[in-house]
N, C-alpha and C. Protein backbone atom coordinates (compact mmCIF):
# COMPACT_ATOMS: atom_id res chain seq x y z
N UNK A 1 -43.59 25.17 15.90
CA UNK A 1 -42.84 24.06 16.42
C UNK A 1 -41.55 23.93 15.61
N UNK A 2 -40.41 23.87 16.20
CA UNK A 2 -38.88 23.61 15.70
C UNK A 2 -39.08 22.16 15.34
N UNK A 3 -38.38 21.56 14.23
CA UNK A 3 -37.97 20.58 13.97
C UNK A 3 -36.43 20.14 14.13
N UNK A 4 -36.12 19.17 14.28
CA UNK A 4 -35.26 18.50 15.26
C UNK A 4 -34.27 17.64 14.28
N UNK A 5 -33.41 18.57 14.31
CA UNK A 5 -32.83 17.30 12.45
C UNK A 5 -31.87 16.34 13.37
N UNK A 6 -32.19 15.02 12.74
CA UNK A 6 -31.80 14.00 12.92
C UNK A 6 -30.00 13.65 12.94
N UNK A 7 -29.50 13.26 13.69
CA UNK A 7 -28.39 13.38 13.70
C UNK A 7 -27.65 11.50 13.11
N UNK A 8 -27.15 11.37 12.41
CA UNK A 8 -26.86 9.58 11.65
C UNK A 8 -25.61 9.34 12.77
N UNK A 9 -25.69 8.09 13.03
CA UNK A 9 -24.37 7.65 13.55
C UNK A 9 -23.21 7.36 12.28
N UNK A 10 -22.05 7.95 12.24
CA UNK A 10 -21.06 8.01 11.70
C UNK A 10 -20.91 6.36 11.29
N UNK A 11 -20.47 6.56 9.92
CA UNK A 11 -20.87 5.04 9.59
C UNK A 11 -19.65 4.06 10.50
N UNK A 12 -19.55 3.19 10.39
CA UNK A 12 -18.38 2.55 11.78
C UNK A 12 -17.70 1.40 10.30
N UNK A 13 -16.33 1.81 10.18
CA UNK A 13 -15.39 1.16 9.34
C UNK A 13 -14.63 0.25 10.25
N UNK A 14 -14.07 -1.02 9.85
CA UNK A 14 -13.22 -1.65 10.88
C UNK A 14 -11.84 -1.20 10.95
N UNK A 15 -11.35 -1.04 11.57
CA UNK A 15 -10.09 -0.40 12.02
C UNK A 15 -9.00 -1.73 11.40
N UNK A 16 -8.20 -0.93 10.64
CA UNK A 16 -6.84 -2.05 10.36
C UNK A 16 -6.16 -2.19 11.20
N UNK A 17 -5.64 -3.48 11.93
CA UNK A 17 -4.82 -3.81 12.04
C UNK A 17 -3.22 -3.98 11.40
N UNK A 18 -2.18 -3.11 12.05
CA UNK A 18 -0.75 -3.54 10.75
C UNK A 18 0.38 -3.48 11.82
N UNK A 19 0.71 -4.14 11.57
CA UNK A 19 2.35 -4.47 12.71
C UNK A 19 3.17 -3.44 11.74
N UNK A 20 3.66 -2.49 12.52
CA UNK A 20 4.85 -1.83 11.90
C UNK A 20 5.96 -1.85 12.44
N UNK A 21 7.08 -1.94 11.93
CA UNK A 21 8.71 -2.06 12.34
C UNK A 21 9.68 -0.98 11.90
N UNK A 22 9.90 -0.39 12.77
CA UNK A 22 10.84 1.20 12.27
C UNK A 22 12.12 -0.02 11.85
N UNK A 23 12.44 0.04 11.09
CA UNK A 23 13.99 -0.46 10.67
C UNK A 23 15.09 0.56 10.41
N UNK A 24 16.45 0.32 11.21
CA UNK A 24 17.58 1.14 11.07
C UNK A 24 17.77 1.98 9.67
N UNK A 25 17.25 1.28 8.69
CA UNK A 25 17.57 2.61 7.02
C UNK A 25 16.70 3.56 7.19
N UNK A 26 15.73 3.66 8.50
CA UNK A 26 14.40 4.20 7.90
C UNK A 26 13.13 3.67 7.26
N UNK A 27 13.02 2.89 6.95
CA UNK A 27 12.30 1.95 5.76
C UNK A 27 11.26 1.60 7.24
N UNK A 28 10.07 1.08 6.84
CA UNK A 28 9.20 0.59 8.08
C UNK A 28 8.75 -0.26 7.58
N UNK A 29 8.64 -1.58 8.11
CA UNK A 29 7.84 -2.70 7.69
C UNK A 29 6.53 -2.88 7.84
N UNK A 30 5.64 -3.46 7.32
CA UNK A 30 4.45 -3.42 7.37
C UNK A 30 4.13 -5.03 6.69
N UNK A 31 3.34 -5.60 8.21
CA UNK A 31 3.50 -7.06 7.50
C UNK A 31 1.60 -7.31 7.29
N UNK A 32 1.56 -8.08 6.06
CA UNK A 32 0.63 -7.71 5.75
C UNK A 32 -0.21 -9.61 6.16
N UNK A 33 -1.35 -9.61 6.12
CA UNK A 33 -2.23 -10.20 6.44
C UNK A 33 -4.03 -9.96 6.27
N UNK A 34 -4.49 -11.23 6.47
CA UNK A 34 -5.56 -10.78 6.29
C UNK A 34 -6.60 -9.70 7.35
N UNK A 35 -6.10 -9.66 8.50
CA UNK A 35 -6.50 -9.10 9.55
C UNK A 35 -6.09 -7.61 9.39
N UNK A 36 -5.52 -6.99 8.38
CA UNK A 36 -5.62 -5.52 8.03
C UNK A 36 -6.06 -5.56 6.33
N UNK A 37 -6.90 -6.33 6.07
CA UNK A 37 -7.79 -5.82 4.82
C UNK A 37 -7.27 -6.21 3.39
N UNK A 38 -6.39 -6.72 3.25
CA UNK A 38 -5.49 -7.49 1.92
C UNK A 38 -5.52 -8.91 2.26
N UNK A 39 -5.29 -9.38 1.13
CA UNK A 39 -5.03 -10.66 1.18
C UNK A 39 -3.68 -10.98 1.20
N UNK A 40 -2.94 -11.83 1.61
CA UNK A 40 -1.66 -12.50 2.00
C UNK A 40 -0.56 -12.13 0.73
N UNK A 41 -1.14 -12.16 -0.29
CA UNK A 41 -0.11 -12.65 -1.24
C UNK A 41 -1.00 -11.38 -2.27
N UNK A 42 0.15 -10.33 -2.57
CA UNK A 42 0.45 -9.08 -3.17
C UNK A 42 -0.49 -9.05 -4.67
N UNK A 43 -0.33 -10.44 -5.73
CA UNK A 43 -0.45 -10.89 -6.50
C UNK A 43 -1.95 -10.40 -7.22
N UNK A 44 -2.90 -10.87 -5.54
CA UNK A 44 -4.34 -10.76 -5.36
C UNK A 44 -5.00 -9.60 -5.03
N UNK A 45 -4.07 -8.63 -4.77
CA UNK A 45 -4.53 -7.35 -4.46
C UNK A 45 -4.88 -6.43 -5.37
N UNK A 46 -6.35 -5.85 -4.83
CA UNK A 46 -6.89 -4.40 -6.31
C UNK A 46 -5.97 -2.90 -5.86
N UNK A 47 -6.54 -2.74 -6.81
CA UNK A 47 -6.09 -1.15 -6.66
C UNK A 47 -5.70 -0.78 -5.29
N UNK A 48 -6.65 -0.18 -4.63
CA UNK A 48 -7.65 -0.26 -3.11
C UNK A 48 -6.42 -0.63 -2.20
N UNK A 49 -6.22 -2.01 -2.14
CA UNK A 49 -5.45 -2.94 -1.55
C UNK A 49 -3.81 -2.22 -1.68
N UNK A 50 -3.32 -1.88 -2.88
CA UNK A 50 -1.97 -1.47 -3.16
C UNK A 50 -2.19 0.44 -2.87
N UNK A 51 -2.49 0.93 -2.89
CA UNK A 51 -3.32 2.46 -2.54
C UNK A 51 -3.10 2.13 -0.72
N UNK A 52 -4.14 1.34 0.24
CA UNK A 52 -3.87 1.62 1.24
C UNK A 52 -2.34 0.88 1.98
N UNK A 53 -1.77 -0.49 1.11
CA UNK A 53 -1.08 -0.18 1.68
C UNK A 53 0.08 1.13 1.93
N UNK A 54 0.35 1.01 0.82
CA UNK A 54 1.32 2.47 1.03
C UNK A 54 1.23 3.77 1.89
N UNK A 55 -0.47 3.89 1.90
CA UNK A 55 -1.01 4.97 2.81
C UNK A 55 -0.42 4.17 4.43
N UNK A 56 -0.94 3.22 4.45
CA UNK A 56 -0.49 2.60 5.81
C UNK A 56 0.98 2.67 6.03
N UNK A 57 1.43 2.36 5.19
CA UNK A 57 3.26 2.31 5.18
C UNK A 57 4.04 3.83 5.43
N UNK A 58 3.13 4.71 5.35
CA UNK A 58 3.30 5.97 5.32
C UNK A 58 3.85 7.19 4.62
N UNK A 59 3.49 6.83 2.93
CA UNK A 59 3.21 7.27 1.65
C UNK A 59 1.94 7.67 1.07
N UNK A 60 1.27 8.76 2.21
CA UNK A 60 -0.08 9.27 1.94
C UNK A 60 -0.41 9.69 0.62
N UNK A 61 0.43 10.47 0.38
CA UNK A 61 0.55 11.18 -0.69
C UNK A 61 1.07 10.90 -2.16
N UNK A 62 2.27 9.44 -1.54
CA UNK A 62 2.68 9.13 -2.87
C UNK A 62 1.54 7.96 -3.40
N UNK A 63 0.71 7.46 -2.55
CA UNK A 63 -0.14 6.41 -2.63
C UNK A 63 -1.23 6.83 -3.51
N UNK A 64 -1.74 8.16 -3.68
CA UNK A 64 -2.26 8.71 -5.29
C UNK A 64 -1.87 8.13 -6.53
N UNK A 65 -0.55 8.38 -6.51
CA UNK A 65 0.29 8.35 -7.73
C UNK A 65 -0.82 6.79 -8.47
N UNK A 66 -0.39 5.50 -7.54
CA UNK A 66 -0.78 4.26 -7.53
C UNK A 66 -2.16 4.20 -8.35
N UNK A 67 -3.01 4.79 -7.74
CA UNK A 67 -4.90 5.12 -7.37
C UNK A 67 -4.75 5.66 -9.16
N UNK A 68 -3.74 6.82 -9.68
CA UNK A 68 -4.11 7.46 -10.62
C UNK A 68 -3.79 6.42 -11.69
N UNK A 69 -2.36 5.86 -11.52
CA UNK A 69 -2.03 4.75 -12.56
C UNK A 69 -2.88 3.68 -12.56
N UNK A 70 -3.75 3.65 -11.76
CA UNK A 70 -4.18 2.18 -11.61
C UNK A 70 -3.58 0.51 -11.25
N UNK A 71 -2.60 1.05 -10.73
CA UNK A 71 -1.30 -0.23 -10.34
C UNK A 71 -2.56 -1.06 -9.62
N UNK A 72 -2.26 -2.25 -9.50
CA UNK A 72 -2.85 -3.21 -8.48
C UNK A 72 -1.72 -4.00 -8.60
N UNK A 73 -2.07 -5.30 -8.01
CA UNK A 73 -1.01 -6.28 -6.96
C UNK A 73 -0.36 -6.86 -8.23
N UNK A 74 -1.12 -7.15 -9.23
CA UNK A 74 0.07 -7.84 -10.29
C UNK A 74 0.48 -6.75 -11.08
N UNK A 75 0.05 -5.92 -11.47
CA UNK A 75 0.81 -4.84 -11.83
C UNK A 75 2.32 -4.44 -10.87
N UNK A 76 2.16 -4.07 -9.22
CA UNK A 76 2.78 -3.51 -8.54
C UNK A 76 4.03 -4.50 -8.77
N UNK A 77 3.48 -6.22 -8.93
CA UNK A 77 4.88 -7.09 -8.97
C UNK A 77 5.83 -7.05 -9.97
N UNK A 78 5.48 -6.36 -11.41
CA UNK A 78 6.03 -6.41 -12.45
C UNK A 78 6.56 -4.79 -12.43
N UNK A 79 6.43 -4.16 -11.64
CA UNK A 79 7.05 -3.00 -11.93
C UNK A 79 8.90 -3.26 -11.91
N UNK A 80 9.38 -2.10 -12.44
CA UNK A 80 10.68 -2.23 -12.47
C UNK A 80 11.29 -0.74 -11.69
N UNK A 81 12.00 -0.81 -11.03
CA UNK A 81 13.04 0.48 -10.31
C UNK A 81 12.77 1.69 -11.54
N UNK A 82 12.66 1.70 -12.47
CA UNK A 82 12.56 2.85 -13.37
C UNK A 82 10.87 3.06 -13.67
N UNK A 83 10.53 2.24 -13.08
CA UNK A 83 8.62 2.40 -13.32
C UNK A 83 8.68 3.51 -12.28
N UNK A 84 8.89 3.02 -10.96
CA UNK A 84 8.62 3.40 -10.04
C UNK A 84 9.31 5.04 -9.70
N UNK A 85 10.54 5.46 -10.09
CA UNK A 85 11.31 6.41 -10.16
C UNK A 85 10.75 6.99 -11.30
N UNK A 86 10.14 6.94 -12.24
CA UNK A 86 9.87 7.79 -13.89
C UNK A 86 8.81 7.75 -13.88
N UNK A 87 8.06 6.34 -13.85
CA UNK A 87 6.69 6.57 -14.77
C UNK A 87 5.70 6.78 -13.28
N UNK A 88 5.96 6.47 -12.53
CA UNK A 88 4.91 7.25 -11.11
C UNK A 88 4.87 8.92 -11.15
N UNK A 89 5.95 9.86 -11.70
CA UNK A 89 6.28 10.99 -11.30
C UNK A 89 6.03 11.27 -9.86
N UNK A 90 6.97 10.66 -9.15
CA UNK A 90 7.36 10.58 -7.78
C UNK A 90 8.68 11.61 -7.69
N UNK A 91 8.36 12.24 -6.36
CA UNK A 91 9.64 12.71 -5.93
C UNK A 91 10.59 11.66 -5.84
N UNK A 92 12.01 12.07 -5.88
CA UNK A 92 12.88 10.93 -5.90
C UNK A 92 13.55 10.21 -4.51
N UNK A 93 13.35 10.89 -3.60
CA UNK A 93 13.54 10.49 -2.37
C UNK A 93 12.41 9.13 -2.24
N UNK A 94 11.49 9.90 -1.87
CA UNK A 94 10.18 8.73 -1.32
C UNK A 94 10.08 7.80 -2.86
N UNK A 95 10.61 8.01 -3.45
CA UNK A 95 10.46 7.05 -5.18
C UNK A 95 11.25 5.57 -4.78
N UNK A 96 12.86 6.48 -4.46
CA UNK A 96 13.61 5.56 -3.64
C UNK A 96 13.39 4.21 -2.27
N UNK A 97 12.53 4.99 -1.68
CA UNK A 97 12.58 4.40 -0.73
C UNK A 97 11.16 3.72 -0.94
N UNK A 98 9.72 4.21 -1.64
CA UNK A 98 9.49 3.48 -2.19
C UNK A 98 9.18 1.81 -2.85
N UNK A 99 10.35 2.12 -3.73
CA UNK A 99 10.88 0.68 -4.55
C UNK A 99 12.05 -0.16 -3.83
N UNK A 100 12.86 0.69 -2.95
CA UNK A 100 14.16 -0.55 -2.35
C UNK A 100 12.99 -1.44 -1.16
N UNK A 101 12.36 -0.35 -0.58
CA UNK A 101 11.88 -0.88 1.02
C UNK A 101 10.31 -1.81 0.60
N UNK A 102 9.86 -1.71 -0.20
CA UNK A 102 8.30 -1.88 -0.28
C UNK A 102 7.87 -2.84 -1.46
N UNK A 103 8.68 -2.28 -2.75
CA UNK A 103 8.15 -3.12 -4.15
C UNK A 103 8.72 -4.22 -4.17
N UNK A 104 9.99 -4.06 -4.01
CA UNK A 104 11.47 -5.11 -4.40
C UNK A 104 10.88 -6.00 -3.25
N UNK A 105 10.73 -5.54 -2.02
CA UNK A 105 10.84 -6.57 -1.05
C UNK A 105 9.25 -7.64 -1.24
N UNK A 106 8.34 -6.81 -1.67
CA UNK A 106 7.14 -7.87 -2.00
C UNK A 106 6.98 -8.26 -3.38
N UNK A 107 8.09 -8.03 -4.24
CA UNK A 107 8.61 -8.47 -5.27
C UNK A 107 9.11 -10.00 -4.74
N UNK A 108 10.19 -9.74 -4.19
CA UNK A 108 11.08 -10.96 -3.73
C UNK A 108 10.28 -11.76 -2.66
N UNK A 109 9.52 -11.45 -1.87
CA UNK A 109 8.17 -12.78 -1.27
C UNK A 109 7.83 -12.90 -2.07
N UNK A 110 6.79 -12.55 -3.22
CA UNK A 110 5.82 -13.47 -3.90
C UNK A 110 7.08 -14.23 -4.78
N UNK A 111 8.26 -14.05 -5.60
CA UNK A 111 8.49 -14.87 -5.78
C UNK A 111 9.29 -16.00 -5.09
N UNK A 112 9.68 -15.87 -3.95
CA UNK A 112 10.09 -17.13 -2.74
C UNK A 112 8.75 -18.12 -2.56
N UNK A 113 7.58 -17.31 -2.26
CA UNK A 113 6.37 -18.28 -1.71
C UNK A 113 6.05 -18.92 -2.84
N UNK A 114 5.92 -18.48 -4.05
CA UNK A 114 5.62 -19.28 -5.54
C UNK A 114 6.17 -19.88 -6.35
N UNK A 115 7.42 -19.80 -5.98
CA UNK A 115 8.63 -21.43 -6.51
C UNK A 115 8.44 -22.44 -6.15
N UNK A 116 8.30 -23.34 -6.86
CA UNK A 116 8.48 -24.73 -6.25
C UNK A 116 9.94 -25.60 -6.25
């Protein structure tokens, strides 16, 4: 008698949701929420959280870099244009675009939403 190997249903992950916006520089927006797996505010985000966004933003590859340094959300806010260009060892293109389109800009929300 043959035995019959069992076949598992593929485990079922929830699918992110992410509004993306091609913008004229190139740069793509990606607005974040709780309905694609982060929390609202950059600040609160792990590793994980700063890793997929970028993968989502469409920095597969540079989104390692993140995972290896261990950046998370308050880390990612305190970085500086020369973190991100030097101490990532990023190509300098996607380094660029990067830090103008992605860091700086959720740099500059968390600190708009957290002034009083």
């Amino acid at each position: 008698m043959r035995g019959v190997a069992e076949v598992e249903e593929p485990c079922s992950l929830p699918m992110l949701s992410v509004d993306m916006e091609n913008k004229e520089n190139g740069s793509v927006g990606v607005k974040n929420s709780m309905e694609n797996g982060r929390p609202p505010d950059p600040a609160d985000w792990a590793v994980m959280d700063v890793v997929n966004y970028f993968r989502t933003a469409g920095f597969e590859e540079q989104a390692n870099a993140f995972q290896e340094q261990e950046i998370d959300g308050k880390s990612l806010l305190l970085m500086t244009r020369n973190d991100v260009l030097t101490g990532l060892q990023l190509k300098l293109g996607p380094a660029l675009k990067i830090y103008e389109y992605h860091v700086k800009p959720l740099q500059t929300k968390h600190l708009k939403n957290n002034s009083s």
